[in-house]
Protein backbone atom coordinates (compact mmCIF):
# COMPACT_ATOMS: atom_id res chain seq x y z
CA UNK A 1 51.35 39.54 -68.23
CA UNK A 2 53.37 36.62 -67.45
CA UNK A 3 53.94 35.75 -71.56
CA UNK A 4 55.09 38.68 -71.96
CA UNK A 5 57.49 37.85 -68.67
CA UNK A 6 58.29 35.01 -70.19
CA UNK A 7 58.78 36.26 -73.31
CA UNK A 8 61.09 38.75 -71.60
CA UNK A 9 63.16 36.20 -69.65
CA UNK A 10 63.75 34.06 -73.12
CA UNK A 11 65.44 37.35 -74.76
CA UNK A 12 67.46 37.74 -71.50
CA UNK A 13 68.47 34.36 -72.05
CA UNK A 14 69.27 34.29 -75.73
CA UNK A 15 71.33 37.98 -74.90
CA UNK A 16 73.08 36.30 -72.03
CA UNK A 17 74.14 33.08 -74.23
CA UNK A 18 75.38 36.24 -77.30
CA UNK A 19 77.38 38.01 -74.71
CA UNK A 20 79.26 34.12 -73.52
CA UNK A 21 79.93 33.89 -77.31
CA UNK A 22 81.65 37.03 -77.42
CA UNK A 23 83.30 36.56 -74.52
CA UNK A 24 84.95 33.77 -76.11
CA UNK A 25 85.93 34.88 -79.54
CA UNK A 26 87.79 37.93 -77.11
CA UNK A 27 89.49 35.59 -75.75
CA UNK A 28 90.63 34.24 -78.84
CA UNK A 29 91.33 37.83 -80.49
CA UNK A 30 93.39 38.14 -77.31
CA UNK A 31 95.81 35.04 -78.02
CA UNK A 32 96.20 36.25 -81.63
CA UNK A 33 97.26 39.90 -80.66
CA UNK A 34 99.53 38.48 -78.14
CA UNK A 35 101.06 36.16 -80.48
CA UNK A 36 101.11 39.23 -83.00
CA UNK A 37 102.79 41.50 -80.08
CA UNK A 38 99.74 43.38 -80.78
CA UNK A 39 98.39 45.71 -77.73
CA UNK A 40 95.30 45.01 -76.11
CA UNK A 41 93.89 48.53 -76.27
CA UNK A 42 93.15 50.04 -79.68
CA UNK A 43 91.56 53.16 -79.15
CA UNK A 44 90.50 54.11 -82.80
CA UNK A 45 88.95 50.37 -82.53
CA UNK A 46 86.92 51.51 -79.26
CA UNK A 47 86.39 54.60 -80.80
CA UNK A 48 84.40 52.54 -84.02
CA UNK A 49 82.62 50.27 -81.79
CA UNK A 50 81.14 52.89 -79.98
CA UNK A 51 80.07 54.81 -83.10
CA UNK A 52 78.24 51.54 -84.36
CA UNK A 53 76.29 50.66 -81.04
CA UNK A 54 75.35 54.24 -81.17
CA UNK A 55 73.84 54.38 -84.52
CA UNK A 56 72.59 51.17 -84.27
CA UNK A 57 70.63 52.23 -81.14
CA UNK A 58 69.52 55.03 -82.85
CA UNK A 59 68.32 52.65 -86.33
CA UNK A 60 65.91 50.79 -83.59
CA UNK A 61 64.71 53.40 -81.64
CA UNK A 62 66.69 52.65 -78.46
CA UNK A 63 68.85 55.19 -76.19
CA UNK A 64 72.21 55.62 -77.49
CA UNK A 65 73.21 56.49 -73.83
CA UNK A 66 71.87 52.94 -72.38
CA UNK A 67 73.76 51.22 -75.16
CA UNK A 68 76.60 53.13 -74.34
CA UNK A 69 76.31 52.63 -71.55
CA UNK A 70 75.73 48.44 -71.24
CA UNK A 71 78.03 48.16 -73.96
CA UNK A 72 81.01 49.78 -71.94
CA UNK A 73 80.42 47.37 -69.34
CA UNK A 74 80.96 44.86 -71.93
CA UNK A 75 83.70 46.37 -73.63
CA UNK A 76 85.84 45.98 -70.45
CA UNK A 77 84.94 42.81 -69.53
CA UNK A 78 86.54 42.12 -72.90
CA UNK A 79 89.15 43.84 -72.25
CA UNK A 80 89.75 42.23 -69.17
CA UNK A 81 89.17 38.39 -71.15
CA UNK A 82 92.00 39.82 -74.13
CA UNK A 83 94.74 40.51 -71.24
């Protein structure tokens, strides 16, 4: 049990150091939209990205409504880093 803990803690890890690296590169898609006088929002953008985590959740067998779900959060906090 505690491998598989471990195990568990190491993905957390690795997911927590993805999520940082997209943080960042939002940031940077936020200067180049600004610089562009580009809006923050794109909702036919959102609208893709939530199509793809869906299907993708489906392709590996996890709920599409707890993807959708984390990945809103995420989304936001994007948002949020592109303002």
């Amino acid at each position: 049990m505690d491998e598989i803990r471990k195990q568990i803690k190491e993905i957390d890890k690795k997911q927590i150091k993805l999520i940082a690296e997209r943080m960042q590169l939002s940031k940077k898609l936020g200067q180049i939209k600004k610089e562009n006088g580009l809006p923050v929002k794109d909702d036919k953008r959102e609208k893709e990205l939530y199509e793809f985590w869906r299907g993708t959740a489906k392709e590996n067998g996890v709920s599409p409504e707890l993807v959708e779900k984390i990945w809103e959060l995420i989304l936001e906090e994007s948002i949020l880093t592109q303002s």
